[in-house]
N, C-alpha and C. Protein backbone atom coordinates (compact mmCIF):
# COMPACT_ATOMS: atom_id res chain seq x y z
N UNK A 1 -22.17 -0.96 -32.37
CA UNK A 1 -22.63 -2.31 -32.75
C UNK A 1 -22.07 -3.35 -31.78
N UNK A 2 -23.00 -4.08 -30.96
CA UNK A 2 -22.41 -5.28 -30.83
C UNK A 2 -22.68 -6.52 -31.12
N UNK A 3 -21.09 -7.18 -30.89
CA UNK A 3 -20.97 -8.41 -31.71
C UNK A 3 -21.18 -9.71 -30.80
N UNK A 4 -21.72 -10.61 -31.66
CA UNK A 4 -22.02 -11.67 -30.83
C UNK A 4 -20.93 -12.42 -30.02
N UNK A 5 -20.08 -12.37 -30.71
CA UNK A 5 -18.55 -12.71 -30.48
C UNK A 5 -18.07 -12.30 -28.63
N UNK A 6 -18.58 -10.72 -28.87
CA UNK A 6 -17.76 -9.91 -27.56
C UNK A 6 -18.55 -10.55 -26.38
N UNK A 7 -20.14 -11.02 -26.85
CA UNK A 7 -20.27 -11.77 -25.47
C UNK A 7 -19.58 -12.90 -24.64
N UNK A 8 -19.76 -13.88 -25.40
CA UNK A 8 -18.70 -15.14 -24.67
C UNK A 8 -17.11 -14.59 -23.88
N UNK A 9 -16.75 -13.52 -24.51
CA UNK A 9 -15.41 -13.21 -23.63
C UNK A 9 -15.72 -12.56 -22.60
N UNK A 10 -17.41 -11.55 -22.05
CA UNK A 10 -17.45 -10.98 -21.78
C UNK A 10 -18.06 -11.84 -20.23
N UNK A 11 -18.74 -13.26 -20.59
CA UNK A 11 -18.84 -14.44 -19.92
C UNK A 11 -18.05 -14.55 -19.23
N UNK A 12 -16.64 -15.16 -20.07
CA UNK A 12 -15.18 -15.79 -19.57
C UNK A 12 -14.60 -14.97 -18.37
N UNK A 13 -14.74 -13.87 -18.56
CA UNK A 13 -14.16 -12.72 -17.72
C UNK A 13 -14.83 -13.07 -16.77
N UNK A 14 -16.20 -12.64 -16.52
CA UNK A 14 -17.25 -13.08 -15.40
C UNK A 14 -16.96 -14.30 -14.52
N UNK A 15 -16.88 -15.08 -15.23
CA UNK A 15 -16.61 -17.08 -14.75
C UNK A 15 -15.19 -16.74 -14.11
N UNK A 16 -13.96 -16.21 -14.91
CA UNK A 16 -12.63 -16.11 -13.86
C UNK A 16 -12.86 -15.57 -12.42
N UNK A 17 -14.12 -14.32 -12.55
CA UNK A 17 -13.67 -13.69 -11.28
C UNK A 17 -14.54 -14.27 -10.36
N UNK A 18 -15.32 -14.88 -10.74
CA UNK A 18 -16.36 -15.82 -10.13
C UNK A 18 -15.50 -16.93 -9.37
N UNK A 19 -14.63 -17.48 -10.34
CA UNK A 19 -13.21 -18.28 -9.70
C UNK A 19 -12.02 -17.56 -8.69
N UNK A 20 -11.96 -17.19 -9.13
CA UNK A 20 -10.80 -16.14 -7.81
C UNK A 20 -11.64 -15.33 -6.28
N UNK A 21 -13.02 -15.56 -7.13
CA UNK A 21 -13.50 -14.98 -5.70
C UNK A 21 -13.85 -16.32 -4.84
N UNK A 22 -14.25 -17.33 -5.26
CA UNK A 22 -13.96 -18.06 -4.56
C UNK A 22 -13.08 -18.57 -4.26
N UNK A 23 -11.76 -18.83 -5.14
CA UNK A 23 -10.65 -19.08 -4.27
C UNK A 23 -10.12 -18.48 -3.07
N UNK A 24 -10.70 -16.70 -3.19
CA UNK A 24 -9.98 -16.22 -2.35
C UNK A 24 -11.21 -16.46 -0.85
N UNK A 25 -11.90 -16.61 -0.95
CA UNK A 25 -13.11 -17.18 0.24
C UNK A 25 -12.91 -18.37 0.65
N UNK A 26 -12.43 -19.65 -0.17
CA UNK A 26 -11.86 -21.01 0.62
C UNK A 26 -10.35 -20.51 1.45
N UNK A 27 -9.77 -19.72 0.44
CA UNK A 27 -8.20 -18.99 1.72
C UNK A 27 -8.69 -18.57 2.34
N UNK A 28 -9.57 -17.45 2.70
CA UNK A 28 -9.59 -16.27 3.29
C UNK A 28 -10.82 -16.08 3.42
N UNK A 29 -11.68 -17.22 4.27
CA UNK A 29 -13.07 -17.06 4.59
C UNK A 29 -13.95 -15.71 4.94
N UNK A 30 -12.87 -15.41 6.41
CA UNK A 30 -13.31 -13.89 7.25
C UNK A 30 -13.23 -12.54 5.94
N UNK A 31 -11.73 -12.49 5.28
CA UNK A 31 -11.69 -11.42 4.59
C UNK A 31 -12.52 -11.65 3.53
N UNK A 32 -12.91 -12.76 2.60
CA UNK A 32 -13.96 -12.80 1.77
C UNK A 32 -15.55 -12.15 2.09
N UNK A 33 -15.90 -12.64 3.69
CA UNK A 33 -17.45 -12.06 3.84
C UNK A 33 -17.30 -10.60 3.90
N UNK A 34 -16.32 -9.93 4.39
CA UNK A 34 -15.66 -8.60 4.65
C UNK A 34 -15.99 -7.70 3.27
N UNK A 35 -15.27 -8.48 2.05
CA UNK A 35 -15.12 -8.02 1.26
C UNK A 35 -16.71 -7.51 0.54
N UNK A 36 -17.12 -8.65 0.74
CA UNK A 36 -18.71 -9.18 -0.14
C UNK A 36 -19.66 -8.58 0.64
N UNK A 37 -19.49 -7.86 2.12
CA UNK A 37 -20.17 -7.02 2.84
C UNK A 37 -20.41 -5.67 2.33
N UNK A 38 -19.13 -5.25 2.34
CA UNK A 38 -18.79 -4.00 1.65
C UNK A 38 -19.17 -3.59 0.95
């Protein structure tokens, strides 16, 4: 069963790494396209 609940966290999670991947692409332009190549 899923709960309506587990989506929104399942969002939140998404949106952080959505945030850290861009943080790590404003640091680390070259190793970001590198990464996102891959």
């Amino acid at each position: 069963e899923v709960r309506s609940t587990d989506l929104p966290g399942k969002k939140n999670k998404q949106s952080q790494a959505l945030v850290v991947t861009a943080g790590a692409s404003f640091l680390s332009p070259d190793q970001a396209l590198g990464n996102s190549a891959a």
